[in-house]
Protein backbone atom coordinates (compact mmCIF):
# COMPACT_ATOMS: atom_id res chain seq x y z
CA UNK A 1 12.14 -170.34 30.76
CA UNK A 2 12.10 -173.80 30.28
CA UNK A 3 11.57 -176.18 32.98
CA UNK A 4 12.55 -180.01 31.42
CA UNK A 5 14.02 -183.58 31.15
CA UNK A 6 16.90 -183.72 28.71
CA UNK A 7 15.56 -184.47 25.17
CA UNK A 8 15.32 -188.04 23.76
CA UNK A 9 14.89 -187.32 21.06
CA UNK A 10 50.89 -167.71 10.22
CA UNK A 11 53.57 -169.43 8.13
CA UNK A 12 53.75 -172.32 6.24
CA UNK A 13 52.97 -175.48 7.81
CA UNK A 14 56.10 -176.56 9.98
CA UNK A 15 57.36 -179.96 8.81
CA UNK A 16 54.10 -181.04 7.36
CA UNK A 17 52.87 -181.53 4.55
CA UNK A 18 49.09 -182.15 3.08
CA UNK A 19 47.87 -184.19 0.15
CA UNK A 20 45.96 -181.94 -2.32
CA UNK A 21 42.98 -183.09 -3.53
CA UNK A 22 42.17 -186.52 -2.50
CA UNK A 23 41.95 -189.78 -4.70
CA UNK A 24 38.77 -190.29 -3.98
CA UNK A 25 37.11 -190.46 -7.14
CA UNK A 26 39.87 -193.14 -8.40
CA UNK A 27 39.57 -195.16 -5.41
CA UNK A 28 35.63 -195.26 -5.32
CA UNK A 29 33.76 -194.07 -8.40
CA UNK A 30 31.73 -191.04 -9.13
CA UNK A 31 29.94 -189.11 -5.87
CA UNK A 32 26.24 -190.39 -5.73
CA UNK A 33 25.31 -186.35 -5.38
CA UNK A 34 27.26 -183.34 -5.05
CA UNK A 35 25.25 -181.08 -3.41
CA UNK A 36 25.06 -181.88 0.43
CA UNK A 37 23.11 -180.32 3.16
CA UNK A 38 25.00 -180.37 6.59
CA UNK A 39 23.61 -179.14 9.88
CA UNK A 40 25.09 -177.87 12.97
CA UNK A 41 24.45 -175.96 16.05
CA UNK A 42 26.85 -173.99 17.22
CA UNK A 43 29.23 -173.76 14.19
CA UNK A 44 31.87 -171.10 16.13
CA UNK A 45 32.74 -173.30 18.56
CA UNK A 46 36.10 -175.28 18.65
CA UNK A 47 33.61 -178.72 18.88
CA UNK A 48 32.54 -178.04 15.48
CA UNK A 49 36.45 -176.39 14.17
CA UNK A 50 37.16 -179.04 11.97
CA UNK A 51 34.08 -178.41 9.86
CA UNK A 52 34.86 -175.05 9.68
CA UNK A 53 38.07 -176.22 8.31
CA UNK A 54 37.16 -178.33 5.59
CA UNK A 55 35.09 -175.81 4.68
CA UNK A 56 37.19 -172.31 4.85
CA UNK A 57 40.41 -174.16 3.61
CA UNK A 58 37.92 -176.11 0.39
CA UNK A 59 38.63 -179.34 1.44
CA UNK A 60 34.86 -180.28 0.38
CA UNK A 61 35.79 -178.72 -3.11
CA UNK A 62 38.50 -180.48 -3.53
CA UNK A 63 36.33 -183.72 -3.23
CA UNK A 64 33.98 -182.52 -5.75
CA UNK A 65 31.32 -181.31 -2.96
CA UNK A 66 28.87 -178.61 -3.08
CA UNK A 67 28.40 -178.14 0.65
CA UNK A 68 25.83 -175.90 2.23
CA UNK A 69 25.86 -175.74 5.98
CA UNK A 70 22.99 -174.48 8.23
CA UNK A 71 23.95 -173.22 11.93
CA UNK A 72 21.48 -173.98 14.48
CA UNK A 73 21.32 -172.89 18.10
CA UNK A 74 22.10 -176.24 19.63
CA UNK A 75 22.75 -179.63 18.53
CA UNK A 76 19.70 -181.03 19.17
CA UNK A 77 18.23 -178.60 16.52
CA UNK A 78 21.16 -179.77 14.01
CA UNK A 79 19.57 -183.12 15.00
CA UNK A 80 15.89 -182.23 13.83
CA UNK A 81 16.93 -180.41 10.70
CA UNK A 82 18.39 -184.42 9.66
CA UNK A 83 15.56 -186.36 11.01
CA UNK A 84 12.79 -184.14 9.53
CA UNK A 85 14.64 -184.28 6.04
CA UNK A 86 15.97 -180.88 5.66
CA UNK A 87 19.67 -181.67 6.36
CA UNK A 88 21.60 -185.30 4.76
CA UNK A 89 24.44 -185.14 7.67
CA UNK A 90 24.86 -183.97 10.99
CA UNK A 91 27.96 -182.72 12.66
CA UNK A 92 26.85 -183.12 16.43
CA UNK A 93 27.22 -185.12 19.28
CA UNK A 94 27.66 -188.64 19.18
CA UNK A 95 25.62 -189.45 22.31
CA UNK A 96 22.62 -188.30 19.57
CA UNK A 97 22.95 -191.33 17.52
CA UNK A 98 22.61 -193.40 20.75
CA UNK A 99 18.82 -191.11 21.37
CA UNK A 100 18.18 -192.06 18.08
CA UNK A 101 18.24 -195.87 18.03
CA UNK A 102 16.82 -195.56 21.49
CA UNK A 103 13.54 -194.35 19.23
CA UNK A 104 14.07 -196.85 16.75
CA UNK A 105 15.82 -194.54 14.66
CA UNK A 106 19.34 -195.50 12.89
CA UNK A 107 21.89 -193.12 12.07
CA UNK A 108 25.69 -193.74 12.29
CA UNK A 109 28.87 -192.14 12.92
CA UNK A 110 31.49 -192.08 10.14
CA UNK A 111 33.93 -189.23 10.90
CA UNK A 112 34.86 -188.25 14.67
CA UNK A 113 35.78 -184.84 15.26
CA UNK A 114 36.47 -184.84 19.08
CA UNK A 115 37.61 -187.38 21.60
CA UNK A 116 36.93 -184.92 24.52
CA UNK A 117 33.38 -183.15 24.77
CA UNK A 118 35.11 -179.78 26.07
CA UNK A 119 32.03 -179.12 27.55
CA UNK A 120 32.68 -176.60 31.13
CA UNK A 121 29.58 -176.55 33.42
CA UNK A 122 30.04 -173.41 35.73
CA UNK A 123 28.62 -171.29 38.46
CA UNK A 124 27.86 -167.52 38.28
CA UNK A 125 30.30 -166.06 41.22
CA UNK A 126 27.10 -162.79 40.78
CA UNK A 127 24.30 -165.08 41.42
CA UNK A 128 25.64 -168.14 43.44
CA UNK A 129 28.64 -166.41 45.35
CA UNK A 130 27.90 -168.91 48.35
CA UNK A 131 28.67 -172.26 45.85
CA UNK A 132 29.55 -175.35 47.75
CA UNK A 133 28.42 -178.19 45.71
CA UNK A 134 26.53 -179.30 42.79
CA UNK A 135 23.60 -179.74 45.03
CA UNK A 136 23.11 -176.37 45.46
CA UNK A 137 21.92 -175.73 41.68
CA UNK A 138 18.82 -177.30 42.69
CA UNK A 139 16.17 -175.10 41.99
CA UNK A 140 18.54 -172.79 39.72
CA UNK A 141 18.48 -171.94 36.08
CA UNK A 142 21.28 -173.65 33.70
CA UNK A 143 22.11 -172.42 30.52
CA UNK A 144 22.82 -174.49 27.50
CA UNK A 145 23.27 -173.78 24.00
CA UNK A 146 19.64 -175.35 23.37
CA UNK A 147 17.82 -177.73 25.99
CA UNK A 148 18.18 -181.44 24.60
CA UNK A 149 21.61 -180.63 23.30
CA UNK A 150 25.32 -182.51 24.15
CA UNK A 151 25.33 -179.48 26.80
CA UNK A 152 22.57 -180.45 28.35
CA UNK A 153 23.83 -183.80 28.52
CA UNK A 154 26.39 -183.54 30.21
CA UNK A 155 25.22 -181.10 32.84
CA UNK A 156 22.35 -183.58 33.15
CA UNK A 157 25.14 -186.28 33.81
CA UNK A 158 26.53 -184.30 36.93
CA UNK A 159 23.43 -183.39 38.13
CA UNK A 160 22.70 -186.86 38.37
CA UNK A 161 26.17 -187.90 40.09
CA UNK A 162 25.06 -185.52 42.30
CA UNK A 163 21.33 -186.84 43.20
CA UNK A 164 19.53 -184.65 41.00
CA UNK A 165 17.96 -184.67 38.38
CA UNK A 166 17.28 -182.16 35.05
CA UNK A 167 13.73 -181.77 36.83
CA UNK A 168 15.16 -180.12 39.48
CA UNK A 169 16.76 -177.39 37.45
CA UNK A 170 15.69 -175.28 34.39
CA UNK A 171 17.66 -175.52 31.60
CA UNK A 172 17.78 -172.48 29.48
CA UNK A 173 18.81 -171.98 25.95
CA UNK A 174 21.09 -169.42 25.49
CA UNK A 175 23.18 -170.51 22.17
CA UNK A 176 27.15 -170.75 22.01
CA UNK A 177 28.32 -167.11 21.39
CA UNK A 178 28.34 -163.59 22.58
CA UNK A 179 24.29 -164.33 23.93
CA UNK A 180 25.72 -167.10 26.53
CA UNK A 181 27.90 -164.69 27.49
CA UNK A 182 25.59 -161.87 27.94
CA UNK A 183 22.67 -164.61 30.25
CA UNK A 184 25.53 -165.67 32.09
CA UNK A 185 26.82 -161.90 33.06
CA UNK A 186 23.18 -160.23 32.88
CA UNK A 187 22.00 -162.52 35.74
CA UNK A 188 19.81 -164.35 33.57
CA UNK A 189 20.91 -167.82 34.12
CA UNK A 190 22.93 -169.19 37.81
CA UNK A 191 25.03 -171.51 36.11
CA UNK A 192 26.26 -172.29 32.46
CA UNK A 193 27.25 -175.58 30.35
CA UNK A 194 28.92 -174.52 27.59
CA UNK A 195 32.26 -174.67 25.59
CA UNK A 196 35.36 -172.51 24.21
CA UNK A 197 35.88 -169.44 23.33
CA UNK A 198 33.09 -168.71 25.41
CA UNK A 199 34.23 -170.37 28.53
CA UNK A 200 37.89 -169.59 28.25
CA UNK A 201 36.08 -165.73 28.03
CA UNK A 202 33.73 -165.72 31.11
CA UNK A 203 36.50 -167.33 32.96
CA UNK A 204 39.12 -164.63 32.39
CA UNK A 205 36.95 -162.00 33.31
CA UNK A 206 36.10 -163.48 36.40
CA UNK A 207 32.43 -164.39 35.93
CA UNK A 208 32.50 -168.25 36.71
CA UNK A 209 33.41 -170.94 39.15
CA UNK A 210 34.12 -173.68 36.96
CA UNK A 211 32.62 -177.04 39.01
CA UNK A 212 33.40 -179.47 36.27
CA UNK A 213 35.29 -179.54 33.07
CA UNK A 214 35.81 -182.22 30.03
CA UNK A 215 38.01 -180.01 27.80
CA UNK A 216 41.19 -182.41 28.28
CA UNK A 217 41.29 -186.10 28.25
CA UNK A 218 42.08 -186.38 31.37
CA UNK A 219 39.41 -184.07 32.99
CA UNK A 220 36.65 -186.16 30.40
CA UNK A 221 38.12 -189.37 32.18
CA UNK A 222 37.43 -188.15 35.55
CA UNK A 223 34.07 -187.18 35.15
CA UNK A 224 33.27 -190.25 32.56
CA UNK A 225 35.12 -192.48 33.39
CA UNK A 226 36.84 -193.55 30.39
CA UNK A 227 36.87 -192.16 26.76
CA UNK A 228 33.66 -190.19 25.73
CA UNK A 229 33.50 -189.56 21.54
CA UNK A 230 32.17 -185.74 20.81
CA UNK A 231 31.65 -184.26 17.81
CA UNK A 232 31.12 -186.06 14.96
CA UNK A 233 29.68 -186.09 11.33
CA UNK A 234 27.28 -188.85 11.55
CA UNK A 235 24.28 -189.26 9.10
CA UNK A 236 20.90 -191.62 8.60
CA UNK A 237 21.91 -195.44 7.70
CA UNK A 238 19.85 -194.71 4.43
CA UNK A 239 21.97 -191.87 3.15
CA UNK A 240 25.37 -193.63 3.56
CA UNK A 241 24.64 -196.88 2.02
CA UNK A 242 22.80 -194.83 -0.68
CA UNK A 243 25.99 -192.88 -1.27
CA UNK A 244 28.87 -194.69 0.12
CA UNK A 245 31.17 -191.98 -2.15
CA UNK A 246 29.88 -189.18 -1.48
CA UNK A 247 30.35 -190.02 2.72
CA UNK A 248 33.81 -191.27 1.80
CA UNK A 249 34.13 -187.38 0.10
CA UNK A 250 33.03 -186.05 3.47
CA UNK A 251 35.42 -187.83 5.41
CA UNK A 252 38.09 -187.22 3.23
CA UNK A 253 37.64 -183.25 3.56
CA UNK A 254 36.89 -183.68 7.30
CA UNK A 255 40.16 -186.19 7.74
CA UNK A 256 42.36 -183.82 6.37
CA UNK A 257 41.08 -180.75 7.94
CA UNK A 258 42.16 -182.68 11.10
CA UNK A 259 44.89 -183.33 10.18
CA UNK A 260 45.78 -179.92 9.12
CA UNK A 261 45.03 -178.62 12.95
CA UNK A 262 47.32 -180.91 14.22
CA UNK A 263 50.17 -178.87 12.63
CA UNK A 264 48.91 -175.72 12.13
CA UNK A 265 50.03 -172.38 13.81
CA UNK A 266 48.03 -170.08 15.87
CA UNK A 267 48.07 -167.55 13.21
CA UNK A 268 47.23 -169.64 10.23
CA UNK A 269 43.74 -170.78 12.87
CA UNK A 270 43.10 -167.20 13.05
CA UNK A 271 43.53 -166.23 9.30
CA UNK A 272 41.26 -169.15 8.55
CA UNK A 273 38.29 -169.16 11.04
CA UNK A 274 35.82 -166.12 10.54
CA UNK A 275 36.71 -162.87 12.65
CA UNK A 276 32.80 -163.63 14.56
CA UNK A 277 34.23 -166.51 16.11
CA UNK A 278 37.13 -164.75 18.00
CA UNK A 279 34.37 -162.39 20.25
CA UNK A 280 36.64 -159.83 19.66
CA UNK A 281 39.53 -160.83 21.63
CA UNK A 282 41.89 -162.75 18.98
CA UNK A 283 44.39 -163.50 22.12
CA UNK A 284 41.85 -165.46 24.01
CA UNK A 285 40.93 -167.30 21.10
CA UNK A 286 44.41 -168.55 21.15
CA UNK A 287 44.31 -169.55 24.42
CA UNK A 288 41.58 -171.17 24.30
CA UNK A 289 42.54 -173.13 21.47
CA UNK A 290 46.05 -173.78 23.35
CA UNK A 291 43.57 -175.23 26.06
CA UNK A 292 41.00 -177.55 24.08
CA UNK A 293 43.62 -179.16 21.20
CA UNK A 294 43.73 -182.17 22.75
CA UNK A 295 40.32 -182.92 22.56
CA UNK A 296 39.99 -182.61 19.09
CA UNK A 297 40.10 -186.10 17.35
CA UNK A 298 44.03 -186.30 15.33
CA UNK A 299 42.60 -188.56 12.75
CA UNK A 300 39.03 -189.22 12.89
CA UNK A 301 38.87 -192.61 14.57
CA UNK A 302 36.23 -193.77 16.99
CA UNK A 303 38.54 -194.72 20.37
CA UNK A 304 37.58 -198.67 20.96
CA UNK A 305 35.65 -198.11 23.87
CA UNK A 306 33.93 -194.71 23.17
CA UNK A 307 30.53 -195.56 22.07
CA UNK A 308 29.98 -197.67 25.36
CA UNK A 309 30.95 -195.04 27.48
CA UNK A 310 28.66 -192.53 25.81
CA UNK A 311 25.62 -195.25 26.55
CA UNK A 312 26.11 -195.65 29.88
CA UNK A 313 26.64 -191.90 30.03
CA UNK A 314 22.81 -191.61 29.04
CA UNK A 315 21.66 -194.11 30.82
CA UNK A 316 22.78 -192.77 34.29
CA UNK A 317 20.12 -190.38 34.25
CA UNK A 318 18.01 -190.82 30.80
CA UNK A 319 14.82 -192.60 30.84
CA UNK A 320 14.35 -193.20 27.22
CA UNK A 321 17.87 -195.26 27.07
CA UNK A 322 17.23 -197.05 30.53
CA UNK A 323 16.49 -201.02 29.67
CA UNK A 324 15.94 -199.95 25.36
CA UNK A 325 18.28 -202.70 23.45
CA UNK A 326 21.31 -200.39 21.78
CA UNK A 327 23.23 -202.34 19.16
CA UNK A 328 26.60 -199.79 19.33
CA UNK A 329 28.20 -201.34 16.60
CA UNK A 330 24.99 -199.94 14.19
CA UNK A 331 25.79 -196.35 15.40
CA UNK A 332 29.72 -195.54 14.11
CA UNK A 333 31.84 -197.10 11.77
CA UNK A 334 35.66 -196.48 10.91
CA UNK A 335 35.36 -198.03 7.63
CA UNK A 336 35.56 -194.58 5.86
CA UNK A 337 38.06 -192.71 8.00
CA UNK A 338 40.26 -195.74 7.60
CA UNK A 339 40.20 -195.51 3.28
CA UNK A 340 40.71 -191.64 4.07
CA UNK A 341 43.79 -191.85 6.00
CA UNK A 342 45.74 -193.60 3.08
CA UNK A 343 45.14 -190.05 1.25
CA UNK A 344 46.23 -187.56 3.45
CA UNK A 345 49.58 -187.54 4.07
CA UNK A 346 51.61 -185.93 7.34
């Protein structure tokens, strides 16, 4: 147990159509490299689906890419894989990049995979039957896929709404599958920040009390207040102006697996995605999709006033961002999702 502050540190397609291979080599030269390294934590959950897209579907072959993708518990893992060297790109929470410059550190956004965080923080009806408000998880034990991750962040965000702060609580991490599950039911943790399936699974069987939710825009409005960027792939400042083609590549893949979602069926999701990330029930992994679509970015833009919502997000309760100088416009750009939209076609 881990007692801390939040780390700084089936059918064809109906009407629609997709461009094959993109025109990216025409439009701007030969890829700098090939081969790149991507981490993640978390990879089964609908956060990270688009990646799991352009990867199942080849979109990142059809750009010429030789992807390899490592699956960490959390994001803030994913995160240390890129700034100890072992990973070129991220696909993680923006809120990261934010951290990041806050230690001097620039990385950037250049694809967005989610305009909602779909994050639920919930209450175990076994071991807090007598809920009444966030104040009573003082004391208690929160799970999260890994402490320091965009879970953690946000359950660190209502803490704080609430008076409290992630020293008053333990968060513990229990990753994003069938384990989160299994702390949340065992008894092992009182209350659990974490996303679909696994949500949409606890919550059907009766588990949970769900006390705040951001898997719609208009629940991440409420508890934001305004439009808070997700997932994205974002990568050091160094590797994209040191291959500008190869990130164009990535967005390319990861704008048109978007853009496939937005018209695919429920059967051609489940035909694609592996059978793992159903946990076993391939109904509720429908309707859990059915529940979180929205949130999921339809073309890879960063919404106008996203990145400042994410800041002052972190610094409602995080003392490395209090009073630090943040430059937002050094940590996204839609320079690259805007030359990828000419070549996907809908």
């Amino acid at each position: 147990m881990q007692r801390r502050t939040f780390l700084a540190g089936t059918a064809a397609l109906a009407g629609a159509t997709l461009a094959g291979p993109s025109l990216a080599f025409a439009q701007s030269g030969q890829l700098e490299t090939k081969k790149v390294s991507i981490a993640v934590g978390g990879k089964n959950l609908f956060y990270y689906l688009p990646l799991t897209i352009a990867e199942r579907r080849n979109f990142f072959k059809d750009e010429g890419l030789e992807v390899e993708i490592s699956d960490f518990a959390g994001g803030s893992q994913a995160l240390k894989a890129a700034v100890g060297g072992s990973a070129d790109v991220v696909s993680g929470a923006f809120e990261h990049i934010v951290l990041l410059q806050a230690q001097r550190q620039m990385f950037r956004e250049f694809v967005l995979q989610g305009r909602a965080p779909q994050i639920v923080l919930a209450v175990s009806k076994k071991t807090m039957s007598g809920y009444k408000s966030i104040a009573d998880l003082k004391g208690k034990k929160i799970g999260v896929t890994a402490p320091g991750s965009s879970t953690s962040i946000m359950a660190s965000f209502v803490l704080a709404k609430a008076g409290l702060t992630a020293n008053d609580v333990s968060f513990i991490g229990v990753g994003a599958g069938a384990g989160a599950v299994a702390a949340l039911q065992s008894g092992q943790i009182d209350a659990l920040a974490n996303l679909d399936p696994v949500m949409t699974k606890l919550d059907r069987a009766g588990d949970i009390h769900i006390v705040s939710d951001t898997r719609t825009l208009a629940d991440t409005h409420a508890v934001f207040g305004g439009d808070m960027p997700a997932g994205c792939l974002y990568a050091s400042q160094a590797f994209i102006t040191k291959n500008p083609n190869t990130t164009q590549a990535l967005t390319n893949a990861m704008v048109r697996a978007l853009k496939w979602l937005q018209a695919a069926t429920g059967a051609q999701l489940i035909e694609t995605v592996p059978e793992s990330y159903l946990l076993g029930d391939r109904a509720l992994y429908l309707a859990a999709w059915d529940h979180v679509k929205e949130a999921l970015s339809p073309d890879g833009l960063m919404p106008a006033g996203g990145p400042g919502t994410s800041l002052k997000t972190l610094q409602a309760f995080d003392p490395n961002v209090k009073g630090k100088p943040i430059d937002l416009s050094k940590t996204w750009t839609n320079d690259f999702v805007t030359k990828a939209l000419a070549t996907v076609k809908s």
